[in-house]
Protein backbone atom coordinates (compact mmCIF):
# COMPACT_ATOMS: atom_id res chain seq x y z
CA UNK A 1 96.98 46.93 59.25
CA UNK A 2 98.58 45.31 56.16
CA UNK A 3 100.95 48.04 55.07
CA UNK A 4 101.99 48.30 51.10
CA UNK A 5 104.85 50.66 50.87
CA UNK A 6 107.11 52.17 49.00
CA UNK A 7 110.72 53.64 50.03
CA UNK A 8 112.00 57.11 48.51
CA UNK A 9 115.27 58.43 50.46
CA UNK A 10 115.22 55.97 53.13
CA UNK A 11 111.34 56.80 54.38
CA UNK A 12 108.76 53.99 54.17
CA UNK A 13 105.73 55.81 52.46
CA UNK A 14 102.25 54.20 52.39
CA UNK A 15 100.87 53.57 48.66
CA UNK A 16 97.15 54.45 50.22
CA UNK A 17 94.57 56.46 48.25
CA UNK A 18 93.22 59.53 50.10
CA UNK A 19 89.79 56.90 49.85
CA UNK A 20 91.64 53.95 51.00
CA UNK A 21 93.39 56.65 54.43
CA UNK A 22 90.04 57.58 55.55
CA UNK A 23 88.36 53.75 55.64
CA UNK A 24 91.80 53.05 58.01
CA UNK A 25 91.31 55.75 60.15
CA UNK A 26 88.00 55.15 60.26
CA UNK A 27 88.16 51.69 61.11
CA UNK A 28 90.86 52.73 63.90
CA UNK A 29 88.24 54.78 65.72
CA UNK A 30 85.44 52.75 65.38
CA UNK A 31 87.58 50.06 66.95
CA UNK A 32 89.55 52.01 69.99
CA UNK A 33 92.46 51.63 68.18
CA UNK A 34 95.17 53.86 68.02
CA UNK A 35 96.92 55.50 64.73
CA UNK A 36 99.76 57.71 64.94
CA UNK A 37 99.57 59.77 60.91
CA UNK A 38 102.24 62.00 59.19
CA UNK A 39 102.25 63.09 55.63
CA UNK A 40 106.12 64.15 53.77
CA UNK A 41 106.79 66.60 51.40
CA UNK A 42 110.42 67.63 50.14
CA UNK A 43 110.99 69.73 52.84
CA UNK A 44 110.43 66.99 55.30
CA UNK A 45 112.12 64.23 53.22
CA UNK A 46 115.19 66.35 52.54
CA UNK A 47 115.42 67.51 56.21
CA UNK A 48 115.39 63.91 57.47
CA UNK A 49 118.41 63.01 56.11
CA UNK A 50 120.22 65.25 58.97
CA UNK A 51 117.43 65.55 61.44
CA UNK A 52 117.75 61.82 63.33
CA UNK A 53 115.06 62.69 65.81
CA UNK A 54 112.33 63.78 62.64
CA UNK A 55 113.40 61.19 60.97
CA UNK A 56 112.74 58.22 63.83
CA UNK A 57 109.18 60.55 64.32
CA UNK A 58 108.16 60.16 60.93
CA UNK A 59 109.07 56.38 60.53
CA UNK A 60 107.26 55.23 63.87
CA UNK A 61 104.32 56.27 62.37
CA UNK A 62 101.07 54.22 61.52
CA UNK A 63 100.61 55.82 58.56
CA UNK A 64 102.96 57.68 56.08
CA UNK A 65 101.49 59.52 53.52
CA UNK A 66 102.72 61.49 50.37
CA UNK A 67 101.98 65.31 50.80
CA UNK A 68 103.71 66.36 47.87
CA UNK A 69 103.34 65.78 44.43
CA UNK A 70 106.89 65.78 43.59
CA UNK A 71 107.23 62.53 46.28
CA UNK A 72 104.39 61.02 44.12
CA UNK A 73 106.78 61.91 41.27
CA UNK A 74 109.84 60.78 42.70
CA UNK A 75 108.52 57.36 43.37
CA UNK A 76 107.44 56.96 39.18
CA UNK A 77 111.43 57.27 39.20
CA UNK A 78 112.91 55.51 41.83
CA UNK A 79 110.32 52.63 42.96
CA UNK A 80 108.70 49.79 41.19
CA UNK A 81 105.59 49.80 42.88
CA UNK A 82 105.06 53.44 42.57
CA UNK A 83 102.60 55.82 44.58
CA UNK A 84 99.32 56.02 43.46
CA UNK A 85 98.16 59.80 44.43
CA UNK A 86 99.03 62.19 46.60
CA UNK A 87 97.09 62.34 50.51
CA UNK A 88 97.95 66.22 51.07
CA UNK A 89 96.93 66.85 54.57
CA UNK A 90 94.80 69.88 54.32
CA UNK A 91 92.91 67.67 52.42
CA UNK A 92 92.47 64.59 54.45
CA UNK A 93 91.96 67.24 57.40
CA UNK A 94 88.86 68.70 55.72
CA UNK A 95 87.73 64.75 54.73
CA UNK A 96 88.13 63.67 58.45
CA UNK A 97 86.13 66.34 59.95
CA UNK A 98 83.47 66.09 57.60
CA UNK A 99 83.40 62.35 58.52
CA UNK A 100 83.34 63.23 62.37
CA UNK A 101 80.59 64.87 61.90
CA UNK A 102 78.80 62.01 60.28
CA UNK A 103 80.47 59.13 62.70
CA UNK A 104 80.03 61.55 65.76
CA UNK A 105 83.28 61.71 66.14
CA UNK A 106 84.64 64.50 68.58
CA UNK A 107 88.42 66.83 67.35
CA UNK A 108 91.26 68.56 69.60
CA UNK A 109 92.69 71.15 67.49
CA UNK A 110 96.13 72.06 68.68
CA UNK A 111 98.50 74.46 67.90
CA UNK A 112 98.48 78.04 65.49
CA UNK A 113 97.85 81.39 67.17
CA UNK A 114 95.12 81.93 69.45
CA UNK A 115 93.01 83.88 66.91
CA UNK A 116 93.58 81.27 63.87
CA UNK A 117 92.92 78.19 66.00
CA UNK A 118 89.61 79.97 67.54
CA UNK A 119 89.05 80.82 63.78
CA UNK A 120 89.25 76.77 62.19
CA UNK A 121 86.99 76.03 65.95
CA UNK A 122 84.41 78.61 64.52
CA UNK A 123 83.88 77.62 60.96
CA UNK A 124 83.81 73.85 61.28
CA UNK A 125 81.22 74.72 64.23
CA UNK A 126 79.34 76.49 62.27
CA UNK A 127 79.79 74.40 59.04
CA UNK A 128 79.40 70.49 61.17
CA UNK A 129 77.73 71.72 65.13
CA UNK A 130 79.56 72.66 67.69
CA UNK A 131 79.55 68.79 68.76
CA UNK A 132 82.35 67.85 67.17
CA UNK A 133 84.52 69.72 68.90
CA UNK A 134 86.34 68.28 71.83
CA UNK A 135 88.09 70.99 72.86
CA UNK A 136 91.16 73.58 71.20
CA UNK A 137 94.57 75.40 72.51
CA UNK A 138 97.04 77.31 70.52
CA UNK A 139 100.34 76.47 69.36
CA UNK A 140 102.55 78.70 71.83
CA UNK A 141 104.17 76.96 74.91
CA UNK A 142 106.89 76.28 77.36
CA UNK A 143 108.52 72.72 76.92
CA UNK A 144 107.45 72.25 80.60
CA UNK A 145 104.07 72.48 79.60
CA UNK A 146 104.30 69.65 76.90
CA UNK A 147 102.95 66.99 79.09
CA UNK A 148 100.00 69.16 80.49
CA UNK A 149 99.19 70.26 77.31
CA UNK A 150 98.95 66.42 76.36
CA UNK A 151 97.13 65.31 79.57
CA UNK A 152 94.68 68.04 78.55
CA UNK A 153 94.35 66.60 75.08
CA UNK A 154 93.85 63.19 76.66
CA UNK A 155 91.22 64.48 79.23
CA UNK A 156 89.04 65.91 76.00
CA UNK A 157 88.40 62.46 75.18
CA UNK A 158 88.80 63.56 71.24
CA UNK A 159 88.72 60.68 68.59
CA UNK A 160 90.89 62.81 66.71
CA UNK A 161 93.94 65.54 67.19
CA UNK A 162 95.04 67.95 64.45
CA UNK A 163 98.36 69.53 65.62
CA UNK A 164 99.39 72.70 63.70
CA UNK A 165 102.81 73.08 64.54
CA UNK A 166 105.74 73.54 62.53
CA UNK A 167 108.09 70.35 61.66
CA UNK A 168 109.63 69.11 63.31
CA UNK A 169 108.32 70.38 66.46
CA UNK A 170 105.02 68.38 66.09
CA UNK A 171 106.20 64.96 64.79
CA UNK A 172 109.25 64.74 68.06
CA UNK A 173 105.63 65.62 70.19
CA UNK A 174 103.15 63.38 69.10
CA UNK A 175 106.35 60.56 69.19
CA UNK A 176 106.66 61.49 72.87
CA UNK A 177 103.63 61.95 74.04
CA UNK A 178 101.37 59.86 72.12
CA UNK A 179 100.60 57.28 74.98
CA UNK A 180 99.37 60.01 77.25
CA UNK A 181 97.34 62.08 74.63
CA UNK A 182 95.13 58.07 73.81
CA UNK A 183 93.62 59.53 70.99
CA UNK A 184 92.35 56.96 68.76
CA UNK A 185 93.97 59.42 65.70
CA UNK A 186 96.49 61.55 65.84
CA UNK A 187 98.04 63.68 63.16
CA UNK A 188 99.96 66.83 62.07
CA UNK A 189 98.39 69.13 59.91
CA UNK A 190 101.71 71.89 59.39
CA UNK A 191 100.19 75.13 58.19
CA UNK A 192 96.61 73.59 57.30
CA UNK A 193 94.70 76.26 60.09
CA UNK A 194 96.26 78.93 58.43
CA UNK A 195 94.78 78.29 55.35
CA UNK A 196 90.68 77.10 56.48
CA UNK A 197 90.65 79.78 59.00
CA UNK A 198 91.43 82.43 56.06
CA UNK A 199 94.58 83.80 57.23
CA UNK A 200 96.61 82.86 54.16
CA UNK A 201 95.61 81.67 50.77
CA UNK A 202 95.95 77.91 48.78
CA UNK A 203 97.58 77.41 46.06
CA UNK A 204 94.91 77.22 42.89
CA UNK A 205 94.33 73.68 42.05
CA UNK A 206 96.30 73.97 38.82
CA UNK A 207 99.23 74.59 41.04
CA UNK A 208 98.63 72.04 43.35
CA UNK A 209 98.62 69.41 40.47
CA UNK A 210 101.38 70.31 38.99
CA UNK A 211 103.35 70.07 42.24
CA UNK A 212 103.75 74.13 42.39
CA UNK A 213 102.02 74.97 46.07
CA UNK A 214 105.97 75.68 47.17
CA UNK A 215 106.01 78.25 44.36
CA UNK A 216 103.02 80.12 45.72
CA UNK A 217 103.98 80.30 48.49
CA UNK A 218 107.25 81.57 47.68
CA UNK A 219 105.41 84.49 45.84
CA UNK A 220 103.38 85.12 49.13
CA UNK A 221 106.36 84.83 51.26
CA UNK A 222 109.52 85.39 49.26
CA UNK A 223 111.67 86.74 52.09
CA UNK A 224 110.69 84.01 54.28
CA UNK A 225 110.60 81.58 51.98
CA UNK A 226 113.08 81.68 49.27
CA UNK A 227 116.21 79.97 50.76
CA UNK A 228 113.96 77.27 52.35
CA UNK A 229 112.77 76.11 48.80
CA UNK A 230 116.12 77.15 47.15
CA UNK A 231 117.90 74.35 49.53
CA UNK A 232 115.43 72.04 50.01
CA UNK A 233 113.77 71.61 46.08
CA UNK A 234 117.61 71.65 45.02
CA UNK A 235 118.43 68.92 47.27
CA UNK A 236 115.68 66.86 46.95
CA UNK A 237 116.46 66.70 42.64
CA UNK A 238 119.59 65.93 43.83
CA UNK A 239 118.90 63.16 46.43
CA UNK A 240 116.43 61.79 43.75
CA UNK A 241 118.75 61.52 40.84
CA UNK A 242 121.90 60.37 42.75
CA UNK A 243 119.96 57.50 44.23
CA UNK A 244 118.39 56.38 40.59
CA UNK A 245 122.15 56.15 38.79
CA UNK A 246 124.09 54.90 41.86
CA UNK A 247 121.07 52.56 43.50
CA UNK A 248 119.09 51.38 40.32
């Protein structure tokens, strides 16, 4: 694949459409290829500027797409040949299984609780057939289990893996174990179970344009939430604007 890509904070980011992601997935599968596919958001941008083993995850990938609209932003500012929408990954999720479903493609889901993974494994069955599922486990492990969970993933003989794991527990696994799992596509989907199996709400899609899903969930979550975004939003504006005057 021909990459075109942009760099914001030292992290090669893809300028695909969300049209343009799917045809290259789908390509990859029809062809037995394999694609490894992360999306970055602040959070995950800011974070790999200390975290050396999420940030060689995220640039080994395949793919590298924008989750954020404040990356899509950020690129207007910094880079010449800016980004040209943001790919969130809830949203290519819900693209990719509808097109598994017309490709007969087969999905692992992977990780959440028990009851919210069962949950997403429920409503796409009844939404697409039970066909296109491959198989599904929850989120909670032993590291000694990593590689069985992986040969189990590989055994499924899935097209595609969703893993719902917090970063950056799910970018260092798919890095590792990527060549035992085989799975023509693999990709991490964060909270994205959560949210279709109807344990916690989106963001309207005002908020989502306007780059304010961390700001809803801040109101869901504040406790949780609030010095994540605090740090991370702050040092991302900083990051951004220190690299434009001393770099540009």
């Amino acid at each position: 694949m021909q990459k075109n890509r942009v760099d914001i904070l030292n992290c090669p980011i893809d300028t695909l459409t969300m049209e343009e992601t799917i045809k290259v997935i789908d390509n990859s599968i029809r062809n037995n290829t394999h694609l490894h596919h992360v999306v970055v958001n602040v959070a995950k941008l800011v974070n790999m500027q200390e975290d050396k083993e999420l940030y060689n995850s995220v640039v080994s990938s395949d793919i590298i797409n924008p989750d954020g609209q404040a990356v899509v932003w950020a690129s207007r500012l910094l880079c010449n040949s800016h980004l040209k929408e943001r790919v969130a990954g809830i949203d290519l999720m819900q693209n990719l299984v509808k097109l598994a479903s017309e490709r007969h493609y087969k999905i692992f889901f992977f990780g959440g609780k028990e009851e919210v993974v069962k949950g997403v494994v429920s409503k796409y069955s009844k939404i697409y057939g039970e066909k296109i599922i491959a198989g599904y486990r929850n989120g909670y492990y032993n590291h000694n289990e990593e590689e069985s969970i992986a040969k189990q993933i590989a055994n499924s003989r899935a097209d595609i893996l969703f893993v719902a794991i917090s970063s950056p527990k799910k970018e260092i696994f798919l890095k590792k174990y990527k060549k035992i799992i085989n799975t023509s596509f693999i990709m991490g989907v964060g909270g994205s179970f959560d949210v279709v199996s109807g344990h916690v709400n989106r963001a309207p899609y005002w908020m989502q344009k306007y780059g304010l899903e961390w700001l809803y969930r801040l109101l869901q979550e504040p406790r949780r939430m609030w010095k994540r975004y605090l740090y991370t939003n702050s040092k991302f504006l900083y990051l951004v604007f220190k690299e434009k005057l001393f770099t540009h």
